[in-house]
N, C-alpha and C. Protein backbone atom coordinates (compact mmCIF):
# COMPACT_ATOMS: atom_id res chain seq x y z
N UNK A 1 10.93 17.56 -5.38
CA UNK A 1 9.76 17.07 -4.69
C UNK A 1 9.96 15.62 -4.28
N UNK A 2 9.78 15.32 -3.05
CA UNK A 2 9.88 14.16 -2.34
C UNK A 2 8.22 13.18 -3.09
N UNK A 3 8.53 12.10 -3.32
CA UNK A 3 7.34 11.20 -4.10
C UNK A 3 7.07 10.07 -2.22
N UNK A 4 5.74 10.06 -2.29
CA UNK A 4 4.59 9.16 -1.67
C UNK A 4 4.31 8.42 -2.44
N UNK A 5 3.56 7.48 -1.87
CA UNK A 5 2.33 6.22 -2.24
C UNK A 5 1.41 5.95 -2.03
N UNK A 6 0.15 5.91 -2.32
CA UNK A 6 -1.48 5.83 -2.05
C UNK A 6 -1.56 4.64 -2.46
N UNK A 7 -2.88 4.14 -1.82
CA UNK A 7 -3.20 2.81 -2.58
C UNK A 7 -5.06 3.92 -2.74
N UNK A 8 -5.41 3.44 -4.58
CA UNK A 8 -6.49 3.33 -5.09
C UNK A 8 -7.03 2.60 -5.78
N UNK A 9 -7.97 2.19 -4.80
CA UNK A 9 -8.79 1.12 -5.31
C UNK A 9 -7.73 0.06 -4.96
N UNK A 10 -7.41 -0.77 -5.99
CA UNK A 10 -5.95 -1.91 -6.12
C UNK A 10 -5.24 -2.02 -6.67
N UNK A 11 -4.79 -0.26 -7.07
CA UNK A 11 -3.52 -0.16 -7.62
C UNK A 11 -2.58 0.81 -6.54
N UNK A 12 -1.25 1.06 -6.58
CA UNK A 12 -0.75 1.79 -5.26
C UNK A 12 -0.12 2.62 -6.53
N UNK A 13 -0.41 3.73 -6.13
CA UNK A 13 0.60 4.99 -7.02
C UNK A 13 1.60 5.54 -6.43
N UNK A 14 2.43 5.98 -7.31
CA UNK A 14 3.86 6.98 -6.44
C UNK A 14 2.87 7.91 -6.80
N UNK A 15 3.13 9.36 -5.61
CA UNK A 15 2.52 10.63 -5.98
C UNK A 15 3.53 11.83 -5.53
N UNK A 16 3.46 12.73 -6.21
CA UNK A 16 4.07 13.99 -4.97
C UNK A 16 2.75 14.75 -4.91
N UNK A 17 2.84 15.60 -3.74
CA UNK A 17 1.88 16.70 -2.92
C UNK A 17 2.06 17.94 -4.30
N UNK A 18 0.91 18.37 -4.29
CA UNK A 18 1.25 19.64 -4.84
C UNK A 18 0.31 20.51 -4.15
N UNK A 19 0.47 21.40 -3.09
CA UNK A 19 -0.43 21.90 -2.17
C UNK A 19 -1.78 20.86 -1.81
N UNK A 20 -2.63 21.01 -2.23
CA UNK A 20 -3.56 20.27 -1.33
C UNK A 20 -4.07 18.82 -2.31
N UNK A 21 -3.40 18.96 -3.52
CA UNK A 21 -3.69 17.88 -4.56
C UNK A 21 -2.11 16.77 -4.23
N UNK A 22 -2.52 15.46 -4.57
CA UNK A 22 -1.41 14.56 -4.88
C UNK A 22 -1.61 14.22 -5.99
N UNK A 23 -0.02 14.34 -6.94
CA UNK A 23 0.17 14.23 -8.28
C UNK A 23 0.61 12.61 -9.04
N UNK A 24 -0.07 12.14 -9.40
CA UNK A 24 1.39 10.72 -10.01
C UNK A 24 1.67 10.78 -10.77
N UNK A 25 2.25 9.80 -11.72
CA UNK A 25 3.34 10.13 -13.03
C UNK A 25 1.76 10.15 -13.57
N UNK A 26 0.63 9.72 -13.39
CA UNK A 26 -0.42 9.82 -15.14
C UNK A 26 -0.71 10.74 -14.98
N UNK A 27 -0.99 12.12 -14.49
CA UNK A 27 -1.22 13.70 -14.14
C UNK A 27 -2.49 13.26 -13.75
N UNK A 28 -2.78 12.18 -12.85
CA UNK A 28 -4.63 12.20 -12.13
C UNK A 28 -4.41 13.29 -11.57
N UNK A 29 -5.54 13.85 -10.17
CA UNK A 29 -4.98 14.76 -9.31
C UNK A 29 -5.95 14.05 -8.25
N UNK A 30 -5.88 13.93 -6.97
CA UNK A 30 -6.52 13.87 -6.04
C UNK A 30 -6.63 14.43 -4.65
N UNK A 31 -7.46 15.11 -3.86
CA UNK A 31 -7.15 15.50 -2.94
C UNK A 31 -6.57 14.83 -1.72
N UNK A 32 -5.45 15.75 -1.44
CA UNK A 32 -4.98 14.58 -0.51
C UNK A 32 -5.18 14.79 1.15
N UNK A 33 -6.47 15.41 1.67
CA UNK A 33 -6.63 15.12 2.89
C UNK A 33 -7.73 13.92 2.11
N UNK A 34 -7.70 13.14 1.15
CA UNK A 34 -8.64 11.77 1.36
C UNK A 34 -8.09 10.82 0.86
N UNK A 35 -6.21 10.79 1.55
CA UNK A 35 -6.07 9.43 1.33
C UNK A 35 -4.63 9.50 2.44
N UNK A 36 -4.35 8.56 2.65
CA UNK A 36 -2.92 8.56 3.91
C UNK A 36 -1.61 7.99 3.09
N UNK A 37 -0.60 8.64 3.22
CA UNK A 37 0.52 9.09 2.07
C UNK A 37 1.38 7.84 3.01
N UNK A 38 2.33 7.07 2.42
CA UNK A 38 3.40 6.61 2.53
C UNK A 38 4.60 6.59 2.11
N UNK A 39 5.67 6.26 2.69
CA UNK A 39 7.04 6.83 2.31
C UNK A 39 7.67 6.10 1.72
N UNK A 40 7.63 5.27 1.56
CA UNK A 40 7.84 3.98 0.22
C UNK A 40 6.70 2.93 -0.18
N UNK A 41 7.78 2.46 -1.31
CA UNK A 41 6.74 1.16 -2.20
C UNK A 41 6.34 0.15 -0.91
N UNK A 42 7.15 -0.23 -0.40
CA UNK A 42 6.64 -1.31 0.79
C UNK A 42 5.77 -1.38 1.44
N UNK A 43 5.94 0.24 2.41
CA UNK A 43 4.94 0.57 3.19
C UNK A 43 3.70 0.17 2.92
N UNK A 44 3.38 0.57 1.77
CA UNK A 44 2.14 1.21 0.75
C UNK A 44 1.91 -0.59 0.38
N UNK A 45 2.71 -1.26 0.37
CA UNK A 45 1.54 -2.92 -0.29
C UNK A 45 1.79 -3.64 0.29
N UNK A 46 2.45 -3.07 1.81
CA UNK A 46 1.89 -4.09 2.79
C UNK A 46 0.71 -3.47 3.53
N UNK A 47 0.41 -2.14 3.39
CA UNK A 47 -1.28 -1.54 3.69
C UNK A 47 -2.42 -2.22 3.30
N UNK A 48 -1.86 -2.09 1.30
CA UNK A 48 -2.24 -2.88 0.92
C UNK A 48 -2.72 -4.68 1.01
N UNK A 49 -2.07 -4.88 1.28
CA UNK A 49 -1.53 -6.74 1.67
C UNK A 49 -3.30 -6.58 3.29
N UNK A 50 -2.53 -6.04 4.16
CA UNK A 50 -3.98 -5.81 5.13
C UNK A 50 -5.00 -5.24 4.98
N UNK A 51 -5.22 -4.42 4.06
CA UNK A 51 -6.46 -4.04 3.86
C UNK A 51 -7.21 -5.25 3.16
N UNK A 52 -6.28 -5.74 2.13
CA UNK A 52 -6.99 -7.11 1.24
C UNK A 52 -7.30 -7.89 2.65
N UNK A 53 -6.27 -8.60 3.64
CA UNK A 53 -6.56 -9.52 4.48
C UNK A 53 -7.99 -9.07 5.34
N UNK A 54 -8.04 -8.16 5.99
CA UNK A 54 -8.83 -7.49 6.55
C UNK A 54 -10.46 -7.71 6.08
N UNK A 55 -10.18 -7.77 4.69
CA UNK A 55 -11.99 -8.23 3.63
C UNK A 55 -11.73 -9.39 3.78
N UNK A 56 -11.05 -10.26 3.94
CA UNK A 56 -11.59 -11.64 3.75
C UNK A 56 -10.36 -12.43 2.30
N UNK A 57 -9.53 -11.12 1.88
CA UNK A 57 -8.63 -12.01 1.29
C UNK A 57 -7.93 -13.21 1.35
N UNK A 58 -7.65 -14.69 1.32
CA UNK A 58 -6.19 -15.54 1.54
C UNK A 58 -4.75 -14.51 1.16
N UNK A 59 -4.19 -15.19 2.28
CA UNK A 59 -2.70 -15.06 2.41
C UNK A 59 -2.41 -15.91 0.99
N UNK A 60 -2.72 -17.04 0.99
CA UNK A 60 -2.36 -18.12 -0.29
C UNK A 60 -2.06 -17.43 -1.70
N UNK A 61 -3.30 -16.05 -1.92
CA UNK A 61 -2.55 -15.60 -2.92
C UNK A 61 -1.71 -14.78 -3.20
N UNK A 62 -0.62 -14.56 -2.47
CA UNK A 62 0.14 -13.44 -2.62
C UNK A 62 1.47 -14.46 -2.32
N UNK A 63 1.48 -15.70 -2.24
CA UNK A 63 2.27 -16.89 -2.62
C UNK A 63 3.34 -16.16 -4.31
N UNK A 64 2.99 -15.81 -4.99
CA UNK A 64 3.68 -15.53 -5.95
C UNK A 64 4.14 -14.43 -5.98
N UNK A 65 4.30 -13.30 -5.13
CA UNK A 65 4.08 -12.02 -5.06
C UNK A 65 5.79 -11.93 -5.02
N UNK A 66 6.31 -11.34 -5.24
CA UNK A 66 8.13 -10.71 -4.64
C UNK A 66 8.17 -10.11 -3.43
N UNK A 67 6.90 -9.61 -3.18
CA UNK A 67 6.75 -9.54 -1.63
C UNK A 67 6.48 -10.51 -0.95
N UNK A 68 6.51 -11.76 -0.89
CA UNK A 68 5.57 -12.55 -0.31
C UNK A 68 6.44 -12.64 1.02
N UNK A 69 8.05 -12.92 0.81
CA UNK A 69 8.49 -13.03 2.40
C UNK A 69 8.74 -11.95 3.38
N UNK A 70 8.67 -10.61 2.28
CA UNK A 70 8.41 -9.65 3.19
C UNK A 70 7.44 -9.08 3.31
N UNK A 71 6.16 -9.76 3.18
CA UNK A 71 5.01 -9.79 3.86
C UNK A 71 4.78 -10.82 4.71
N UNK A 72 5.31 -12.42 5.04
CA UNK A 72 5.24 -13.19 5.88
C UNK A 72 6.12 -12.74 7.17
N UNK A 73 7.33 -11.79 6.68
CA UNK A 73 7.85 -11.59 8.11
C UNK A 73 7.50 -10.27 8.81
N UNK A 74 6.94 -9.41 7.92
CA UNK A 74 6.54 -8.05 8.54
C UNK A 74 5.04 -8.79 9.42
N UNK A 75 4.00 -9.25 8.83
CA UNK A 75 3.32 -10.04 9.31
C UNK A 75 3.48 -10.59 10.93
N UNK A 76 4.21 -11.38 11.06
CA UNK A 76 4.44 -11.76 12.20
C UNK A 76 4.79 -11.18 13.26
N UNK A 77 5.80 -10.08 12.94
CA UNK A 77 6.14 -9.38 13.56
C UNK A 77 4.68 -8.49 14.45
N UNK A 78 4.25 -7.55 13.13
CA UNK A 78 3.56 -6.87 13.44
C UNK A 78 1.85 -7.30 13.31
N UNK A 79 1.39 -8.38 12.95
CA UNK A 79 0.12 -8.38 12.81
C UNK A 79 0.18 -9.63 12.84
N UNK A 80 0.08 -10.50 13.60
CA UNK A 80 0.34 -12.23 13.86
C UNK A 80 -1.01 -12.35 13.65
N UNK A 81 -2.26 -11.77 14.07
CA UNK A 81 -3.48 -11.94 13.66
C UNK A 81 -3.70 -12.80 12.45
N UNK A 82 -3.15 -12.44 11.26
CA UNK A 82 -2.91 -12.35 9.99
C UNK A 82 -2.61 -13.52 9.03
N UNK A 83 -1.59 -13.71 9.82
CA UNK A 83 -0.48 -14.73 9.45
C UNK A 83 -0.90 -15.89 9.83
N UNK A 84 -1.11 -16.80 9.00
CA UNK A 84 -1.52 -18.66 9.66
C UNK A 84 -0.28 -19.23 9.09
C-alpha cells in the first residue's frame, strides 16, 4: 500500500486508503472523500504552511521550522502573495 498525507486539524498524518476509509499508523479511520490526500511529507506542510498563512498566521514563525527555506522558496515561486 502506497502511504498519503492529510493535514488534521494541525497535525499532518501519513495514511494509506483502505477503500473508502484513510488509515494512519494510530488505527484512527477517516473518510476519505473529506479530506485531499498528498503524495509526500512536503506537499502536505506546505498546505499546511498556507492554510496557517491564509488565517492570518506570520511567516516569522516558522523561522525555526527545517522547512523554513523550503517554504521561503516554494513560496515565491508559487504564492509570492505570501512571502514578505
Amino acid at each position: 500500500m502506497e502511504t498519503k498525507f492529510i493535514i488534521e486539524g494541525n497535525t499532518t498524518l501519513e495514511v494509506v486508503e483502505v477503500g473508502d476509509y484513510l488509515v494512519p499508523a494510530a488505527n484512527m479511520m477517516f473518510k476519505s472523500k473529506d479530506y485531499t490526500l498528498y503524495n509526500n511529507k512536503l506537499d502536505v506542510m506546505y498546505a499546511k504552511l498556507i492554510r496557517d498563512l491564509s488565517n492570518g498566521k506570520d511567516m516569522s514563525s516558522y523561522k525555526r521550522s527545517k522547512y523554513y527555506q523550503y517554504y521561503v522558496d516554494r513560496l515565491k515561486e508559487e504564492n509570492p502573495e505570501y512571502y514578505i
